[in-house]
Protein backbone atom coordinates (compact mmCIF):
# COMPACT_ATOMS: atom_id res chain seq x y z
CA UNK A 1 -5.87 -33.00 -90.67
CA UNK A 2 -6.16 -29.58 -92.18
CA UNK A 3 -9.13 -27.02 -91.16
CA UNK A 4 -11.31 -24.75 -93.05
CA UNK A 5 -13.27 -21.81 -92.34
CA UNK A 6 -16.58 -20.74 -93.44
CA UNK A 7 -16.96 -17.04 -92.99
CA UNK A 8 -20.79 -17.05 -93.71
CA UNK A 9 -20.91 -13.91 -95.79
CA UNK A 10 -25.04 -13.90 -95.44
CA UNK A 11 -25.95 -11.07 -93.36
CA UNK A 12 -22.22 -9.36 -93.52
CA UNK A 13 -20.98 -6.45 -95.54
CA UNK A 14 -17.69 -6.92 -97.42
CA UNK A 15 -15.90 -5.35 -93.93
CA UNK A 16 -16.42 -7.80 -91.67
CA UNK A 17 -16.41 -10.87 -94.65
CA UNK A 18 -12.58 -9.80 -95.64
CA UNK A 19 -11.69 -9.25 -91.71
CA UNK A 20 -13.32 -13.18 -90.71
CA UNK A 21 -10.87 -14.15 -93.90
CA UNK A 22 -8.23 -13.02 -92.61
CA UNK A 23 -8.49 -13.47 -89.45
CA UNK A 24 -8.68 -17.90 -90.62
CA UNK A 25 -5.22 -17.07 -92.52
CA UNK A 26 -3.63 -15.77 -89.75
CA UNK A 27 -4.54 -17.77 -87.61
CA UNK A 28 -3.31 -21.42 -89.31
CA UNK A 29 -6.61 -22.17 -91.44
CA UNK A 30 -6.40 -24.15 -94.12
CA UNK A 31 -9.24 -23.06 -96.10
CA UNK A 32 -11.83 -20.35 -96.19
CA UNK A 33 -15.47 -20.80 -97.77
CA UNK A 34 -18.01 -18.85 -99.19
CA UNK A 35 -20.93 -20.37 -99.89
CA UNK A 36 -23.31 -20.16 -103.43
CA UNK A 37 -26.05 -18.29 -102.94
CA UNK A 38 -27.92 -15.33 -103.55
CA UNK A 39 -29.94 -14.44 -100.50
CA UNK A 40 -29.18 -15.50 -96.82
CA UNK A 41 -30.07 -18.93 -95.54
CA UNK A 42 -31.13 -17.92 -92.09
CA UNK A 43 -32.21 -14.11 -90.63
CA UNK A 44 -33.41 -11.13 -92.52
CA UNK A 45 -34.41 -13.39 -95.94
CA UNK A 46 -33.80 -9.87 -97.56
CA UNK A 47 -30.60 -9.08 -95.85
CA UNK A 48 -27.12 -8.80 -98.02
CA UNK A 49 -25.61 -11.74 -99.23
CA UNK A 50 -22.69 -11.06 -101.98
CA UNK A 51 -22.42 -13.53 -104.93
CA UNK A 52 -19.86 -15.99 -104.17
CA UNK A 53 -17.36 -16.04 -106.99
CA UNK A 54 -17.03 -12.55 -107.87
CA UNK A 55 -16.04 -12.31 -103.68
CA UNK A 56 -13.62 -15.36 -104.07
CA UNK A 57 -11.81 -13.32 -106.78
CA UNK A 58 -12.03 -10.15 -104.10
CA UNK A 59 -10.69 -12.29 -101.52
CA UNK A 60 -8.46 -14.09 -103.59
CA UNK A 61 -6.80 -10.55 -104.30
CA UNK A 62 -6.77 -9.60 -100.80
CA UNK A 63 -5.12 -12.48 -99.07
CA UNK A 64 -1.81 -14.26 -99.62
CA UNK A 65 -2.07 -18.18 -98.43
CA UNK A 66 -5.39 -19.26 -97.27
CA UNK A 67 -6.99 -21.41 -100.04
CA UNK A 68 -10.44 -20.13 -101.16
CA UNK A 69 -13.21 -21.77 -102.30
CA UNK A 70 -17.45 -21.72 -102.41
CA UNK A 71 -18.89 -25.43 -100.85
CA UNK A 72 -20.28 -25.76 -102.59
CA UNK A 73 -21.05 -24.24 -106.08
CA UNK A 74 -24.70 -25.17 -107.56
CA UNK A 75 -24.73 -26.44 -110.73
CA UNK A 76 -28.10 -24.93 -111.97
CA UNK A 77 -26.72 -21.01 -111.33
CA UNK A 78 -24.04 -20.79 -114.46
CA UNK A 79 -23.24 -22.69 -117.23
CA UNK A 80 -20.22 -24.40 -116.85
CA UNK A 81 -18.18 -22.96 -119.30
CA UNK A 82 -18.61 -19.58 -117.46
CA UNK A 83 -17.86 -21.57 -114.36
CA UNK A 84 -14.86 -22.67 -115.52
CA UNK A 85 -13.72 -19.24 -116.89
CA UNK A 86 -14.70 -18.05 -113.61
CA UNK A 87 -12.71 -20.59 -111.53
CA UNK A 88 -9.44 -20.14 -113.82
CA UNK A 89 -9.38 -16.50 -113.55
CA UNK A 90 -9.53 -16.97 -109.50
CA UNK A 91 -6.94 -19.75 -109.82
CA UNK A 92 -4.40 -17.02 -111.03
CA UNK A 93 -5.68 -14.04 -108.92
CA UNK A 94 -4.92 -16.04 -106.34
CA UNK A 95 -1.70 -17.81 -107.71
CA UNK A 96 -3.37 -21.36 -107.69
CA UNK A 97 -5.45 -21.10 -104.22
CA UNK A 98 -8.81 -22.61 -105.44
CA UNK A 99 -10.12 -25.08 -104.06
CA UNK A 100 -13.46 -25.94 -107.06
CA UNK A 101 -16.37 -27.45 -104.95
CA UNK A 102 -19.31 -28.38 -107.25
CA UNK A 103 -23.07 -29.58 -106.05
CA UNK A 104 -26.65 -30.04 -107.52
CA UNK A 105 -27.92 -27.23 -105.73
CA UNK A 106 -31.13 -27.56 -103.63
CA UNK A 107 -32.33 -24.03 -102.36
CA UNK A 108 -35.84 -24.04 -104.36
CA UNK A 109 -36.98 -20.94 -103.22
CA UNK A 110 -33.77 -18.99 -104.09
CA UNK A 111 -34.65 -20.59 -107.92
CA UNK A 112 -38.02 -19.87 -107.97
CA UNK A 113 -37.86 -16.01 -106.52
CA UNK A 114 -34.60 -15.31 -109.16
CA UNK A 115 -36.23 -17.35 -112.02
CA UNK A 116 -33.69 -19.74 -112.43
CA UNK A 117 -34.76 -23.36 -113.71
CA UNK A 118 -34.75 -25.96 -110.53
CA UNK A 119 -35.01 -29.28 -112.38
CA UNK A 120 -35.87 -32.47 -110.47
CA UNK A 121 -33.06 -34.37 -108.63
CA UNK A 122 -31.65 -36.59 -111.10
CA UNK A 123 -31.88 -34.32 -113.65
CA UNK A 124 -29.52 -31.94 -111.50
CA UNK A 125 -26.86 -34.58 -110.54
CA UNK A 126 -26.88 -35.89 -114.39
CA UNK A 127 -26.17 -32.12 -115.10
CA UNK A 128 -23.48 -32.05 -112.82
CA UNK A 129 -21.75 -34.84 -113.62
CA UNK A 130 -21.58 -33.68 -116.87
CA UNK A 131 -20.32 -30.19 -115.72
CA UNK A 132 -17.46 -31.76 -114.32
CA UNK A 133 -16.22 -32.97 -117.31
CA UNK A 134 -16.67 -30.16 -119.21
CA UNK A 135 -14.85 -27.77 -117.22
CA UNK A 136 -12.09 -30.26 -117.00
CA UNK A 137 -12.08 -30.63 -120.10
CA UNK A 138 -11.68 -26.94 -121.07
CA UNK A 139 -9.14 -26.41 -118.35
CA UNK A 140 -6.76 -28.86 -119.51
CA UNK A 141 -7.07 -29.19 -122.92
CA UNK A 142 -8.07 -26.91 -126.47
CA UNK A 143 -10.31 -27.60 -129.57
CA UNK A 144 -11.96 -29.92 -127.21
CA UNK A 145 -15.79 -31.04 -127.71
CA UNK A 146 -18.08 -33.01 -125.71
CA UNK A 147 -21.64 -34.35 -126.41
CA UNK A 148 -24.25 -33.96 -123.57
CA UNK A 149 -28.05 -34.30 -122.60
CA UNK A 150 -27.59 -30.90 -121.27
CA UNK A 151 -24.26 -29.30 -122.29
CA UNK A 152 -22.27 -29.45 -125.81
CA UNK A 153 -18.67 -28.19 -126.19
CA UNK A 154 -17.47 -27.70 -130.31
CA UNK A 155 -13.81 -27.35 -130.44
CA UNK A 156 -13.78 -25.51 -127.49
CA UNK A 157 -10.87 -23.39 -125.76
CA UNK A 158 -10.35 -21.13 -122.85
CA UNK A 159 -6.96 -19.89 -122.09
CA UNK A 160 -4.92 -19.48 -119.91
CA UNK A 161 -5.03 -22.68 -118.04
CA UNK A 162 -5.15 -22.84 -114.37
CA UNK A 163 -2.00 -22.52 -112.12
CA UNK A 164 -2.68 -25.94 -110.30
CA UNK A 165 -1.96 -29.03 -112.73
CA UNK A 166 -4.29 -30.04 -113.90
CA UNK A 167 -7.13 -28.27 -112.74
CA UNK A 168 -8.21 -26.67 -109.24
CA UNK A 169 -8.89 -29.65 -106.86
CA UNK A 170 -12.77 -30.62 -107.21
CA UNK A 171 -14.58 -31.20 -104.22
CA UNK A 172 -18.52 -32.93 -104.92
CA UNK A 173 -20.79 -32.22 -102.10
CA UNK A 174 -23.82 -34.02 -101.06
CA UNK A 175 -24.82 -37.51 -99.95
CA UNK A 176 -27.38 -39.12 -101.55
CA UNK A 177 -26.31 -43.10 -102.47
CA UNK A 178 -27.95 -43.92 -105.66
CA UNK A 179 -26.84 -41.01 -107.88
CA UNK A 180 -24.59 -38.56 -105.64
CA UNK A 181 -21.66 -40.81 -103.99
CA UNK A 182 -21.12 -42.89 -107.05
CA UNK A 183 -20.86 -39.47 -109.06
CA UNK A 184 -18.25 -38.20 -106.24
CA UNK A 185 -16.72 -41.42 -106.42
CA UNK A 186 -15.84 -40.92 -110.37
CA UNK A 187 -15.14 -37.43 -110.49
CA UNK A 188 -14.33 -36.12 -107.30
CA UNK A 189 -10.81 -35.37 -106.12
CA UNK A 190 -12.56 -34.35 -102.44
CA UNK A 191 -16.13 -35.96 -101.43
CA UNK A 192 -17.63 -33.89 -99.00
CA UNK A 193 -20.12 -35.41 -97.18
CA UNK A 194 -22.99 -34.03 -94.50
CA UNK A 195 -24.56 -35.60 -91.04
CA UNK A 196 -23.22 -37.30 -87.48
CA UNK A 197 -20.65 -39.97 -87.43
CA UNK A 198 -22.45 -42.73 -87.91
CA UNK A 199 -23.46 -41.91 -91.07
CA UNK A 200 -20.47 -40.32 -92.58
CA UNK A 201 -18.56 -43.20 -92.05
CA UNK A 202 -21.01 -45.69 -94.10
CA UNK A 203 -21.30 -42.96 -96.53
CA UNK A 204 -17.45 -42.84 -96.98
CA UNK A 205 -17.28 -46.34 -97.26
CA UNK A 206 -19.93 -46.33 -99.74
CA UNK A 207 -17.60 -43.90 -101.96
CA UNK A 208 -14.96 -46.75 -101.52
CA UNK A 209 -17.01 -48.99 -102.80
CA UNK A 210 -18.14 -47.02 -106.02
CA UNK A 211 -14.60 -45.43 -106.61
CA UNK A 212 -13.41 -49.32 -106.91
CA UNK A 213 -15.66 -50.00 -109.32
CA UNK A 214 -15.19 -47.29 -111.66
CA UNK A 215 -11.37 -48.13 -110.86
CA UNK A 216 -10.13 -45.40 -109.15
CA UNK A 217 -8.46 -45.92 -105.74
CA UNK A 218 -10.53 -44.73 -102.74
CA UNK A 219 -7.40 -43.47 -100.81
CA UNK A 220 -7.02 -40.81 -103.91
CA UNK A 221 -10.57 -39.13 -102.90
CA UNK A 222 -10.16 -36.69 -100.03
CA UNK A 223 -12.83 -36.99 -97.38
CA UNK A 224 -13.96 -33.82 -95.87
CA UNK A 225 -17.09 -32.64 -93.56
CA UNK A 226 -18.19 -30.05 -91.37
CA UNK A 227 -17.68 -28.90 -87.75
CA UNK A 228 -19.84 -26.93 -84.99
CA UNK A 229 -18.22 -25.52 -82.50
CA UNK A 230 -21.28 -25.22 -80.45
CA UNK A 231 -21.27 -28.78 -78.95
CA UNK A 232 -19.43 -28.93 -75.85
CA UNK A 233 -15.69 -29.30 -76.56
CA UNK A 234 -15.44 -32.68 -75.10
CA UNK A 235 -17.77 -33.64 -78.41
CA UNK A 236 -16.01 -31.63 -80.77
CA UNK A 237 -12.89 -33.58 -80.20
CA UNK A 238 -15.01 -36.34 -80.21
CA UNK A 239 -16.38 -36.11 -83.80
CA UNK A 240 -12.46 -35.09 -84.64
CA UNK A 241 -11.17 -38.17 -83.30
CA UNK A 242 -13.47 -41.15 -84.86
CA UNK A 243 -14.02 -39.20 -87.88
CA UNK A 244 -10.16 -38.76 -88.19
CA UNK A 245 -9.89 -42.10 -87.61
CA UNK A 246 -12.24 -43.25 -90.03
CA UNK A 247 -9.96 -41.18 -92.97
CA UNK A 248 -11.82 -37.51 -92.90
CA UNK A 249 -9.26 -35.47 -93.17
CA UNK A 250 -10.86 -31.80 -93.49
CA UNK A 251 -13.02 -30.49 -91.25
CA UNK A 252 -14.49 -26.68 -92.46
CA UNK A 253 -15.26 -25.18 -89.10
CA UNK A 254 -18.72 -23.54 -88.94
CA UNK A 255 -18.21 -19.46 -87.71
CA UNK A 256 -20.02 -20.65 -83.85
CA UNK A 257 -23.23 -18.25 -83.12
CA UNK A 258 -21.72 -18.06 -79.84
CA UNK A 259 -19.00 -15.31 -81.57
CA UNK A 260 -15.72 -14.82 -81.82
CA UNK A 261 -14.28 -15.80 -78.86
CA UNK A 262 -15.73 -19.49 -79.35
CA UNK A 263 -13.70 -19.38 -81.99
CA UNK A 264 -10.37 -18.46 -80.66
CA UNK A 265 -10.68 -20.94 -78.20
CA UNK A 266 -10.48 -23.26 -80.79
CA UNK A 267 -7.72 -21.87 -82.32
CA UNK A 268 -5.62 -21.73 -79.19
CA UNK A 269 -6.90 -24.78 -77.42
CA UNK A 270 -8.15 -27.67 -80.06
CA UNK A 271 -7.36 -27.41 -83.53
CA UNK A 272 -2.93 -27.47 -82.61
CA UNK A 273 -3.97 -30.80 -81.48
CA UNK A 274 -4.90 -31.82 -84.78
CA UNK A 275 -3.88 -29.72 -87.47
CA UNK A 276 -1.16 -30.96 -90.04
CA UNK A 277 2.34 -30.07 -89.53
């Protein structure tokens, strides 16, 4: 079971942002996560909030082990071939450390207040399924093309390829079961799903069921979900345990309102239980 953090940069100047990263890489982490947005979620709505992949490349520059990564990149914020740029040049700055999580995006307000297009549902999973593909495809191949509803490659090529072969790992978030999980079930190498237990685990077995039929085996999709360490720690071990034993296997750790020391607790106290060797 491996852990991630998410060091919530809304709200925080680049200070604190590089001192909660490094704190979750010395302290056994995993992972840490930015997330992909341009104002904060919660407080001050006009508070800072840094742009998440020009601060994974800062962070990727400024660490040494902990894997980086946004969960989850929206689709409707940069065309993917700039994506893809983007996410190669962190892959080396960080000497293949990205982990490549992909979405819809949802935030209508951000879209509306920036002027960015916010296209119905379906249209924003059909553009990022075909997102995926074309950033694989330019980071693993040249003079490669693809033919889209939204996006068109013509004899493409961006070099240098990434450090990890083939490509960063891809993580799909979201979790709706029409259009979403079948989409994570093609493409994803990580599904990261939302909710309580209950419903992650029918959701995950929902992404067994598509993966089969689009022929991929389910045990190759990494499962992976969130964690608040503001239940009581009785239920935190809880969620660990059936979701654990239901095949999640990465749990990105929510920074606690409660503070920091919530937090080391944690890290002294829980997560040796269950992290892997």
């Amino acid at each position: 079971m491996r852990f991630g953090l998410d060091v919530s940069q809304h709200q925080l100047g680049w200070d604190e942002i590089l001192e909660r990263t490094r704190f979750a890489e010395s302290s056994g982490f995993d992972g840490a996560w930015v997330f992909d947005h341009f104002k904060p979620l919660y407080g001050d709505r006009k508070g800072p909030c840094f742009e998440g992949w020009t601060l994974l490349a800062a962070l990727a520059a400024a660490t040494e082990r902990i894997r980086l990564g946004a969960l989850v990149t929206g689709v409707t914020y940069r065309h993917p071939s700039v994506l893809a740029a983007e996410a190669v040049t962190v892959d080396h700055v960080s000497n293949g450390r990205l982990e490549l999580g992909m979405g819809a995006a949802w935030f209508e307000q951000e879209h509306r207040e920036l002027g960015i297009d916010f296209p119905r549902p379906g249209e924003r999973v059909r553009r990022l399924d075909e997102a995926v593909q074309v950033m694989t495809l330019l980071m693993t191949g040249d003079d490669v093309s693809f033919k889209g509803r939204h996006y068109r490659l013509r004899g493409a090529s961006y070099n240098p390829k990434p450090v990890q072969h083939p490509h960063p790992p891809i993580w799909i978030g979201g979790g709706g079961e029409r259009k979403m999980l079948p989409l994570a079930a093609r493409r994803a190498d990580v599904w990261h799903g939302f909710g309580d237990v209950e419903r992650l685990l029918r959701k995950s077995s929902l992404v067994d069921r598509e993966a089969r039929k689009a022929g991929r085996d389910p045990a190759s999709i990494g499962r992976s979900t969130s964690l608040s360490l503001s239940e009581p720690w009785d239920e935190v071990r809880r969620r660990l345990d059936l979701l654990g034993e239901g095949g999640f296997d990465y749990f990105t750790v929510s920074w606690p309102s409660e503070g920091k020391a919530r937090l080391d607790e944690f890290v002294s106290d829980v997560m040796p239980h269950y992290a892997s060797a």
